[in-house]
Every structure is written in C-alpha cells, then in structure tokens.
Protein backbone atom coordinates (compact mmCIF):
# COMPACT_ATOMS: atom_id res chain seq x y z
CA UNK A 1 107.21 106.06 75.73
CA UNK A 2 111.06 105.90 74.67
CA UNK A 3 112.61 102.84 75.85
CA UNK A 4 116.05 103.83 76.80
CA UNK A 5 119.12 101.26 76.46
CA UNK A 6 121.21 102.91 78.51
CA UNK A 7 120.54 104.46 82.31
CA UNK A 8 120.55 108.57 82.56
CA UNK A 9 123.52 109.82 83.98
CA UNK A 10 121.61 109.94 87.55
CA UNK A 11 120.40 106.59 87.08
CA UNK A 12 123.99 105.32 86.36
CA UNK A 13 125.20 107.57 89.55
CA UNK A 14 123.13 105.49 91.86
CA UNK A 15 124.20 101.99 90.66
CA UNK A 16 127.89 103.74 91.04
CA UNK A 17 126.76 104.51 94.64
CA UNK A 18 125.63 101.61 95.24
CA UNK A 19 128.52 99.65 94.24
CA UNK A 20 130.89 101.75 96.30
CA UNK A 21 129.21 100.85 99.49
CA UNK A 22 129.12 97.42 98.49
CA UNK A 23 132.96 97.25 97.72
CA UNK A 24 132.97 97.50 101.89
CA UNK A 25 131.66 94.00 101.75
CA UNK A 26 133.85 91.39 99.67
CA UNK A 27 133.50 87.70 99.27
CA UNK A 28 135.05 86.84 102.33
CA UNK A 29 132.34 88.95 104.16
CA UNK A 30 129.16 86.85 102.46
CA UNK A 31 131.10 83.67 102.37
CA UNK A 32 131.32 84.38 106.69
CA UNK A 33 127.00 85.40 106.87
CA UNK A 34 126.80 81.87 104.70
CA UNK A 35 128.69 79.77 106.67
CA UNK A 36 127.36 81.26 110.08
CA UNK A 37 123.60 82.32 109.11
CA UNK A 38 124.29 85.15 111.08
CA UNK A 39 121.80 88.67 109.24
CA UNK A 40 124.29 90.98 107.32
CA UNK A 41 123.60 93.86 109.68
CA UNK A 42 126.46 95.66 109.04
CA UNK A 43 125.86 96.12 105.60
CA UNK A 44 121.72 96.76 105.85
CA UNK A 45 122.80 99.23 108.44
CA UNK A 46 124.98 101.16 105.84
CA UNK A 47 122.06 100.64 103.07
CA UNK A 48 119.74 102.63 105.44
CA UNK A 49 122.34 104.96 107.10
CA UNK A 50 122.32 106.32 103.29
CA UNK A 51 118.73 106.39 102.86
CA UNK A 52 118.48 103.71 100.35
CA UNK A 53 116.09 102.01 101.85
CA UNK A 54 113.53 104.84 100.35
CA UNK A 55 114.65 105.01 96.93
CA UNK A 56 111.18 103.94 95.84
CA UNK A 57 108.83 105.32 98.81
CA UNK A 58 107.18 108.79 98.83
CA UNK A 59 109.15 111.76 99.25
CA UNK A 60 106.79 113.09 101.89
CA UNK A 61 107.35 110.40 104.00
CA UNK A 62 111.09 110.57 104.00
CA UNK A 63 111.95 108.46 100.66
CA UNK A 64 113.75 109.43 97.45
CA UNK A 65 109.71 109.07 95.52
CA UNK A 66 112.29 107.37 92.72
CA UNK A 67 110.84 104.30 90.09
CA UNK A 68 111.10 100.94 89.14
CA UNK A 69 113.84 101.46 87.23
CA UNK A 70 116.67 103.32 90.14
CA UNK A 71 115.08 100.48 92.52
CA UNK A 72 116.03 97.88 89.62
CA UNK A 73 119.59 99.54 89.25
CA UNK A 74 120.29 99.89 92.93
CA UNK A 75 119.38 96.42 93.19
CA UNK A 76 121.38 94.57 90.21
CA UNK A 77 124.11 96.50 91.78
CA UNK A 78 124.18 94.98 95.03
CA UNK A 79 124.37 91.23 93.72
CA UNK A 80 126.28 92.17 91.13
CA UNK A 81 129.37 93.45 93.67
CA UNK A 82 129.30 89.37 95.09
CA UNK A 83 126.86 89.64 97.70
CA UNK A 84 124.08 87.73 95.40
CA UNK A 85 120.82 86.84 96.84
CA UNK A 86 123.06 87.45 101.00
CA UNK A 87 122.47 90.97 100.09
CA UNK A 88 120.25 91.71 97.58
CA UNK A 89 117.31 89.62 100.02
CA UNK A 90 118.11 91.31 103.26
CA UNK A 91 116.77 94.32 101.78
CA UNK A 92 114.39 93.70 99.08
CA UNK A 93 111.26 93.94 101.04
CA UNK A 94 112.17 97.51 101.85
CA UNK A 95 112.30 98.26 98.32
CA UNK A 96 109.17 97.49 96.99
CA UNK A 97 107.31 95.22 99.75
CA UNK A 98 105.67 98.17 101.31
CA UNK A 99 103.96 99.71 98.02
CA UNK A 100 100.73 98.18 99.08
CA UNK A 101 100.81 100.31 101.56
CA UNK A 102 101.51 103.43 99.40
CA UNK A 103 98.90 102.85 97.04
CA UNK A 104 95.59 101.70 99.34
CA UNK A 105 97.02 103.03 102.32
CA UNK A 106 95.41 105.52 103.97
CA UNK A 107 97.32 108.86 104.82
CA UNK A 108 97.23 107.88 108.27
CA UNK A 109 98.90 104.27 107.46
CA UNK A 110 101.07 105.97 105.06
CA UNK A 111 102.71 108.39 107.70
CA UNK A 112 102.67 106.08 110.45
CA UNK A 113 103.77 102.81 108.61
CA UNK A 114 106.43 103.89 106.13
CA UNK A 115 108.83 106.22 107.86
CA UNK A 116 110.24 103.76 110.24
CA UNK A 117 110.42 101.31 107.31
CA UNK A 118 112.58 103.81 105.64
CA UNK A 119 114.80 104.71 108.27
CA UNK A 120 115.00 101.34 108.91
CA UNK A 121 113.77 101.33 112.63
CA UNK A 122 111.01 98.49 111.25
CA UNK A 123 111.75 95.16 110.08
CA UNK A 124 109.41 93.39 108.10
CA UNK A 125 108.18 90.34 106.51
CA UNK A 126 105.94 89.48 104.19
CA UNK A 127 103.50 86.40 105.09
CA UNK A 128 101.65 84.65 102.11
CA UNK A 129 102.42 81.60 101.08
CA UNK A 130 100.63 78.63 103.01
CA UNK A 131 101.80 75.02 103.01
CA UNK A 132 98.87 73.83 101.78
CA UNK A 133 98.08 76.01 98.78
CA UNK A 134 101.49 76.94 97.13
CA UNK A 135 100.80 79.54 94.21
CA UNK A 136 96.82 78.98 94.40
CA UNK A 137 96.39 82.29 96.47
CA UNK A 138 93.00 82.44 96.18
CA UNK A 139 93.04 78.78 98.08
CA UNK A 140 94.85 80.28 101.72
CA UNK A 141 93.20 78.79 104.21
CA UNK A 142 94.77 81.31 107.41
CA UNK A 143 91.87 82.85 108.39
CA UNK A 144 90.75 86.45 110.11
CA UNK A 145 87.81 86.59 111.76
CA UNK A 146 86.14 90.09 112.94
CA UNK A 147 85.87 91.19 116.59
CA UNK A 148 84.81 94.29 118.33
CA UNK A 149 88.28 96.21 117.71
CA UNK A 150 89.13 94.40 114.49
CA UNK A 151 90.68 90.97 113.41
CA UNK A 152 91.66 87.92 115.39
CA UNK A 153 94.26 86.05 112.66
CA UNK A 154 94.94 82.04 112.88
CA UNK A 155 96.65 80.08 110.52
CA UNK A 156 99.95 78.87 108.99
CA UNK A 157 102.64 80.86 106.18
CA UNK A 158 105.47 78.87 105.15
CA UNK A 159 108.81 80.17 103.17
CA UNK A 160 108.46 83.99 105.40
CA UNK A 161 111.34 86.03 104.67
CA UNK A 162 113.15 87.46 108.02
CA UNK A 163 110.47 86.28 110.31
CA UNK A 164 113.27 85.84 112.87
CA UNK A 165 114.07 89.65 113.59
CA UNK A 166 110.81 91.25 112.44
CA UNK A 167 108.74 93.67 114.34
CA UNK A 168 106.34 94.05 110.92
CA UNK A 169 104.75 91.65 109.50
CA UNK A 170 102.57 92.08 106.05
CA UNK A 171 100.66 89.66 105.68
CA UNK A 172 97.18 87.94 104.01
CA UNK A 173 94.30 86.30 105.08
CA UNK A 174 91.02 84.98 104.57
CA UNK A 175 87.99 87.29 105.78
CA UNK A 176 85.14 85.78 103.99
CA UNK A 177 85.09 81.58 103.49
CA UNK A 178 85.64 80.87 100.01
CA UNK A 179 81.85 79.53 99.33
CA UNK A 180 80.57 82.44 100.14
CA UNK A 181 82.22 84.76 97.43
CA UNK A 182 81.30 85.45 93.85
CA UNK A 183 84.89 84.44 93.02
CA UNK A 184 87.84 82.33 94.47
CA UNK A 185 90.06 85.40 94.95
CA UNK A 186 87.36 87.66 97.06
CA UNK A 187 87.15 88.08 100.45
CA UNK A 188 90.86 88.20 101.40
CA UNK A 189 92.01 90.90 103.12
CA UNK A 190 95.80 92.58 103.55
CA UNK A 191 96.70 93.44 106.98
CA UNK A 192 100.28 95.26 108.40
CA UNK A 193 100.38 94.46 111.72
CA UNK A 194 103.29 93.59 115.25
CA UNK A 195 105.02 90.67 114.53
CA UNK A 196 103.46 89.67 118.30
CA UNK A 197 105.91 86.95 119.43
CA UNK A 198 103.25 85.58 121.83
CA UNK A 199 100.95 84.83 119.15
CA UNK A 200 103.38 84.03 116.10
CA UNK A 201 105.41 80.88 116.34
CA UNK A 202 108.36 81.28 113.52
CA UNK A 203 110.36 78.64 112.96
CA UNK A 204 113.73 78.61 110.32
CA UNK A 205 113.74 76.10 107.73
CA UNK A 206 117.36 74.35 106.95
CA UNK A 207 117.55 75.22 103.04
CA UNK A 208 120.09 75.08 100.59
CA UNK A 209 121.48 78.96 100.14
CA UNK A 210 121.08 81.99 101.33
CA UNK A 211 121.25 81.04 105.25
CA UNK A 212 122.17 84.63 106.20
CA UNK A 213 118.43 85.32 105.23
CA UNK A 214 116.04 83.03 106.94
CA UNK A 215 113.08 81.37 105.90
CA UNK A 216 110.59 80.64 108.31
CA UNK A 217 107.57 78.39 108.42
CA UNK A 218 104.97 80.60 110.87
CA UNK A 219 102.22 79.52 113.29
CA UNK A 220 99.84 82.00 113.83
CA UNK A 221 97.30 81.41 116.95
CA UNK A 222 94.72 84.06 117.79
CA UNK A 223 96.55 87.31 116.28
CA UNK A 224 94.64 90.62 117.25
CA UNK A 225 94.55 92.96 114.98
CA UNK A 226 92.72 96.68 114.83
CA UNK A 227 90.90 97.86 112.02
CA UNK A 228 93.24 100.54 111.61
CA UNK A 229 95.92 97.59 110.19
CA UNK A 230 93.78 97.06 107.21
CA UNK A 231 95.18 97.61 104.53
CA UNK A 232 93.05 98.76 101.59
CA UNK A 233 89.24 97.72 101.24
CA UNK A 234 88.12 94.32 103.43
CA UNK A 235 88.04 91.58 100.23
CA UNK A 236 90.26 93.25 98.18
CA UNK A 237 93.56 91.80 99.28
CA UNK A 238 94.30 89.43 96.26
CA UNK A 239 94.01 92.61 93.83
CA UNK A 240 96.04 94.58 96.04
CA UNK A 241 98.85 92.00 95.88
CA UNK A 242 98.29 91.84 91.72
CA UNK A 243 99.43 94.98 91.84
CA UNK A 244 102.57 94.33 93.08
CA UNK A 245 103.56 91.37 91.45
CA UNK A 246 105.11 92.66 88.28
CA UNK A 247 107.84 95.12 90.38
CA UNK A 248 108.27 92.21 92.22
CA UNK A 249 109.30 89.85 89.13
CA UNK A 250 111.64 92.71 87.69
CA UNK A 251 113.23 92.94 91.00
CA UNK A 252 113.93 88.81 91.48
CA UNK A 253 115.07 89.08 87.07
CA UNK A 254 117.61 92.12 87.77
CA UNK A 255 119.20 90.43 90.99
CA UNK A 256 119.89 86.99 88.99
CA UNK A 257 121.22 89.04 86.36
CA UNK A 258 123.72 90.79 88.65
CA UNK A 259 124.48 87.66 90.36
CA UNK A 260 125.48 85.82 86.70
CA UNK A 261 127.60 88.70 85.96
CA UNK A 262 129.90 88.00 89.49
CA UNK A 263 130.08 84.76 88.40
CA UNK A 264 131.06 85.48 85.10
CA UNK A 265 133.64 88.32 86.38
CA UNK A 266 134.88 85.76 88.73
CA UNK A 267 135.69 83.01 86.07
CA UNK A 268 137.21 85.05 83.25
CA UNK A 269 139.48 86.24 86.00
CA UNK A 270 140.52 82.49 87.01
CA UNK A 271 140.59 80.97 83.32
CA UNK A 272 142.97 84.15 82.46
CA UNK A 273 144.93 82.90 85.78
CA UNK A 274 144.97 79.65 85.85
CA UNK A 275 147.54 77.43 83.68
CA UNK A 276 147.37 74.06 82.40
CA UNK A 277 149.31 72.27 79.87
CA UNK A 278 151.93 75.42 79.50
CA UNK A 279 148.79 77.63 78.92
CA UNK A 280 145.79 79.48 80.48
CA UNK A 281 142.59 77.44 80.79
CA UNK A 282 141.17 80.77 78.96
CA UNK A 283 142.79 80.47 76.01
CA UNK A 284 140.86 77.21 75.20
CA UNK A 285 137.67 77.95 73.57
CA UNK A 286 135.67 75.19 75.50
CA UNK A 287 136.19 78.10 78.27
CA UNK A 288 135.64 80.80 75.77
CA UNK A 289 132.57 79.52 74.15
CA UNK A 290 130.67 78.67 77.77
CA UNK A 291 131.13 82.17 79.11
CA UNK A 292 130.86 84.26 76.06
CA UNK A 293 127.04 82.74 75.77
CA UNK A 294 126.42 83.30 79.42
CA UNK A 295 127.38 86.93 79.19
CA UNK A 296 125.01 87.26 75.75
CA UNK A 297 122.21 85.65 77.81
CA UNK A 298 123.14 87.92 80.53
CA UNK A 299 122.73 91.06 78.90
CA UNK A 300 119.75 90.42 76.24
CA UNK A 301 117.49 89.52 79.81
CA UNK A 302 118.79 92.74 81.20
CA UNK A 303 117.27 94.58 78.34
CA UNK A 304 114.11 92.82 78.60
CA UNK A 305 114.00 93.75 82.70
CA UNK A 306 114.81 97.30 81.96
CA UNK A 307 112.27 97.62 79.70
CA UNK A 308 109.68 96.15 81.78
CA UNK A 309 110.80 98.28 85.00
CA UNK A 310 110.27 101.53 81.90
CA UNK A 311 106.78 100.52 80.86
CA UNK A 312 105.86 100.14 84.82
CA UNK A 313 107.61 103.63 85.57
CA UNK A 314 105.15 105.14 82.77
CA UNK A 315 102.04 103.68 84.14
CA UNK A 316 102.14 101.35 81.50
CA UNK A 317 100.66 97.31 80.94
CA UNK A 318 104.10 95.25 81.26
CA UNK A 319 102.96 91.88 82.80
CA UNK A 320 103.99 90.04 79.95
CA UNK A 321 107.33 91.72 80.07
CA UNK A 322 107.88 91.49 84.13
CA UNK A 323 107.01 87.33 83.59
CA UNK A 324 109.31 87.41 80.89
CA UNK A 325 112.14 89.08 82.43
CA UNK A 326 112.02 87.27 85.60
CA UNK A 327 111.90 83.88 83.64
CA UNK A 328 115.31 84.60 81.13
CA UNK A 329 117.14 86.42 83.90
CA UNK A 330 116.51 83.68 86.17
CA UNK A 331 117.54 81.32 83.58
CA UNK A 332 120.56 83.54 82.78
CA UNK A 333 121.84 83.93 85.86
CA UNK A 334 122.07 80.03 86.71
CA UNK A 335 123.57 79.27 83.72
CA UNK A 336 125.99 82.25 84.20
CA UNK A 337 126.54 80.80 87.92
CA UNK A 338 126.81 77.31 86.66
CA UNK A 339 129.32 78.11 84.09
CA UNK A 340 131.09 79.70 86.33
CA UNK A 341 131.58 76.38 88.74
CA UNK A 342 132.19 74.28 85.33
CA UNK A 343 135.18 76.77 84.28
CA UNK A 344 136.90 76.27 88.15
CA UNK A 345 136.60 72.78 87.70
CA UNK A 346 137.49 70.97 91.37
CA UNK A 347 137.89 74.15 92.68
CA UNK A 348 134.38 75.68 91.65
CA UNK A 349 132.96 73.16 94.35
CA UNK A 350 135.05 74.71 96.91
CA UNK A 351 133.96 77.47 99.33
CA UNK A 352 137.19 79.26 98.88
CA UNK A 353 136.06 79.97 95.42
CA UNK A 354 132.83 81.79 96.15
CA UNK A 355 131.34 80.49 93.08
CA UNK A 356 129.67 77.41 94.42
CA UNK A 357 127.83 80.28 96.90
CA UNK A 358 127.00 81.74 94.09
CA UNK A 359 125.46 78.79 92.41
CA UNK A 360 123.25 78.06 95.06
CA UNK A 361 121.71 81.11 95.36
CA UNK A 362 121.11 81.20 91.64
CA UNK A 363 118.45 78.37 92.65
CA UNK A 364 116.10 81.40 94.20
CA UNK A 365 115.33 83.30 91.27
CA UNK A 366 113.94 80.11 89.71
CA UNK A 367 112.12 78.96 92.30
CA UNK A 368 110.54 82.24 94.03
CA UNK A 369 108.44 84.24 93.85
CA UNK A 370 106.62 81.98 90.35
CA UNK A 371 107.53 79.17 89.29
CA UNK A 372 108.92 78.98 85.77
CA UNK A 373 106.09 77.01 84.47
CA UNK A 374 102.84 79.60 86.12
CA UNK A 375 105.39 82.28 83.86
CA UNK A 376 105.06 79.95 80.46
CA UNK A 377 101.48 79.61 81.44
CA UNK A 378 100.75 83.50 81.88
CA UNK A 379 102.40 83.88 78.62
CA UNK A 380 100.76 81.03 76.65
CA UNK A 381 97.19 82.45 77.93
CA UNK A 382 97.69 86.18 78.24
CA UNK A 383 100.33 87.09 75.16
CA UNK A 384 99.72 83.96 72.86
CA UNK A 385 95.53 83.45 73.40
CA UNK A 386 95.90 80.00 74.44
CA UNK A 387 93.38 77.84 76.57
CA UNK A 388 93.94 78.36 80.16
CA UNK A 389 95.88 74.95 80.73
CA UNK A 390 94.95 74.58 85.21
C-alpha cells in the first residue's frame, strides 16, 4: 500500500464541501449552543440534508460506501471551521457508530437499521461505559437476561452521548455472568434497540465543555428487547466493539487536530492585530516560537492519523497507528488550544474570544474514548513486547 501525503483531488473536494457548509455556522453560532446547551440542529440538519451523514455507510442502503479516510477529512473539517468538539460530536456517531451494524448485521438489520440513520430520521447513542467499570469492558455489570421474545436489559451506562433526543440506542450488555465464561470478555452481547423512555431513565451530567452535546448518566430498568435487535452472534459483543475501536481513535485524533488548527488560525490573526509597546504582539518571538511548535505538532499527528485511516481503508493491521494518532493529536490539539489562550492573554479567558471554548473542548480528545495512559500501555505491550503492566 502507498501511503499518500496529500488527499486525491476528490478527497480534498469533500473537506472543501464540508467547509463551505460549515462557513454557515461561525463562532458566534457555537459560542450561542455553548452558552445555552441547546443541540445544533440547524447545522446536523444541513449535514444530513446533503447526505453526509452516509459518507461511510453502504451504498445500497443509501450511503456514499466511502472510507476511513473521506470520513477522517469530512470530519477534521468540521472542527477545523470553529465548531470543535459542538460540531464535530453531534454527528460523529453517524459516521462510524453504526459499522457494527454493517459488518455482523444481518441484511435484514442492515436495511432496516441504517437508512433512517442516514437520512437522519434516527438518532442514536451509543451506551457502554458503566460507572463502575470505566475502561475494564469486560467487567460491565448491566445485564440481559433471555425471555420468550428475546432480552429483558437492566443496568446503568454513564458518559451516553445524546441520550436526551435519541430514538436509537446501541448499546452492550452482559448475557452470560462472568464466572461462567472461558474468558472475561465472553458472553456480552451488542444489541440496537428504542431508546424506550418508560424503561430508560437519562439524566445530563453538568460537565465542563461541549454542553450543546449532552452527556447522560442512564438507568435502565427491565428493557425488552427482540431477538431480532441482536446484533452479531450472542457472546460476541466485546469483539464486535474491537473492531471498531481503531476508526474510532482516528476519528477523536483528526477532530483535535482540526480543533488546534482554529485555535492556531485564531491567534496568529490576533498577535498580527493586536499592538503593544508601538508593535504587534506577533512580532515578538515568545508569540512566534509558541505557535510555530503548535502548528509542527499539529501537522506531524495529522500525518500519523492519515496514515492510520490508509492502512484501515486497505484492510490493513493499524492499531498501533490509530492509538498513536489519537494520543499526539490529542496532545496537539490542547497544546495548540492552550497556546492559543496564552497568546490572547486576559482576553483568551474571555468568551468573546472563542478560544477559551476552544480550550475546553480540547479536554475531550484526552479524556475519551482511552485514556492516554491504556494508549502508552497498548503500545508498550503490543509494539514494544513489554510485560502487560494491569
């Protein structure tokens, strides 16, 4: 496989498309959704109205049956334009959230689940995390027990994306106890299911960025479910979810990337502007230096993501990559974000700047969906041949 540096003139036509509908949307529109929490319909509405939300989903079913790599540019574009994590989350489980779905789907699923998805009739979220268990999937404790017809689902998910206007919910659960499997990360099972509002209790948690896109801490009390909302084989949920980790890393590295680079677009343009001591701020190189090493740490994680989103698109082994991407651009993009604040000085801590939004977001892609350290740990173990360390 050829690794290339740049994007294909179609690849570089849908980032331009996608900046042009974001250029609708300016700072004043995501600094409004932050202050108010109010969903960015508006702009998810355009996203789907132009069939976006498909870019990665089968062709048969209505999608654009595009890669990694057009998801990854459509993507960086939208938090690059200023709408950071405000945009970029309220329509990243469209993107690749659903490819469980397309892979151990069945036909039927397939053609029933993913259209509306794509047109964007369906909201969904994606349920996994539990309070008590953090990144030790294989310890969930939510539990689905069989009945005649299927599944009835109880348990907890914490830090749910969008719980608060889903219909959909994706989500994972615990079909045979723990003892009684070969391994830890057996019997758990992937369902897509109603988000049934009589049997899910969502509730928002106050957090520090991002409020247009809610996070929700769910209660889930007697959930029926058919057999025909399995996804994939009973037991085979935590493999089914491997398989979508690595898009999922790229996607989270390529955002904080485009994020960094508003930032640093943002303060270039006020250290060129503003003027102290008879001369701009820009001119000093204790500006210069800050941002000129943001932008180089900017674009060498941008490589890294692209090429990981490339070895993915050919069917190829990029974990180490996808870790590695999502660790530097989440790195970068902070920095980028908190150099930005540090060149505004007072006025990077005020809302009128749009930079302090910026910095808090930049907290996501650091956080979610690995931690930093489980990244240096995959790498240690799987790239390096070190002793598992947990």
């Amino acid at each position: 496989m050829t690794f290339a540096i740049e994007p294909t003139e179609a690849q570089a036509a849908i980032a331009e498309a996608m900046a042009k509908i974001c250029s609708k949307y300016d700072d004043q529109y995501w600094l409004k959704v932050d202050d108010t929490g109010a969903f960015p319909e508006a702009f998810v509405e355009d996203i789907a109205a132009g069939g976006w939300l498909g870019v990665a989903m089968p062709e048969r079913f209505g999608g654009a049956g595009l890669g990694l790599t057009e998801a990854a540019l459509m993507m960086q574009a939208v938090a690059q334009s200023g709408a950071g994590f405000s945009g970029a989350s309220a329509i990243h489980l469209n993107i690749f959230g659903l490819m469980p779905i397309v892979k151990f789907g069945t036909e039927e699923q397939q053609a029933r689940f993913l259209p509306p998805i794509i047109e964007g009739k369906d909201k969904a979220c994606f349920a996994v995390t539990e309070p008590n268990s953090g990144l030790d999937t294989s310890s969930l404790q939510t539990r689905a027990e069989r009945t005649n017809s299927g599944y009835r689902i109880t348990g907890r998910k914490i830090w749910t994306t969008s719980a608060q206007r889903a219909n959909k919910i994706l989500l994972i659960a615990r079909t045979t106890p723990k003892d009684q499997c070969r391994k830890p990360t057996e019997g758990l099972s992937l369902f897509y299911a109603d988000f049934d509002r009589s049997k899910i209790e969502a509730n928002p948690i106050p957090k520090m960025g991002r409020k247009a896109v809610e996070c929700n801490t769910l209660f889930i009390e007697d959930l029926e479910v058919t057999n025909a909302e399995l996804v994939g084989e009973e037991g085979a949920g935590f493999k089914i979810l491997l398989s979508g980790l690595n898009p999922e890393r790229i996607l989270f590295a390529v955002e904080a990337i485009g994020l960094g680079r508003a930032g640093i677009r943002r303060a270039a343009q006020y250290a060129k502007e503003r003027v102290v001591f008879g001369r701009p701020i820009g001119q000093n190189q204790g500006i210069q230096h800050p941002l000129a090493k943001a932008w180089a740490e900017l674009e060498a994680a941008n490589l890294l993501a692209f090429k990981a989103a490339a070895l993915y698109d050919a069917g190829k082994e990029c974990g180490a990559e996808a870790n590695a991407a999502k660790y530097l651009g989440a790195e970068a993009g902070f920095h980028a974000c908190e150099t930005a604040v540090l060149v505004h000085g007072g006025m990077g801590y005020a809302k009128e700047y749009f930079v302090e939004r910026y910095f808090r977001e930049a907290m996501i892609a650091r956080i979610a969906p690995v931690s930093r350290e489980m990244i240096l740990n995959y790498i240690a173990e799987r790239v390096l041949g070190l002793p598992k360390s947990y």
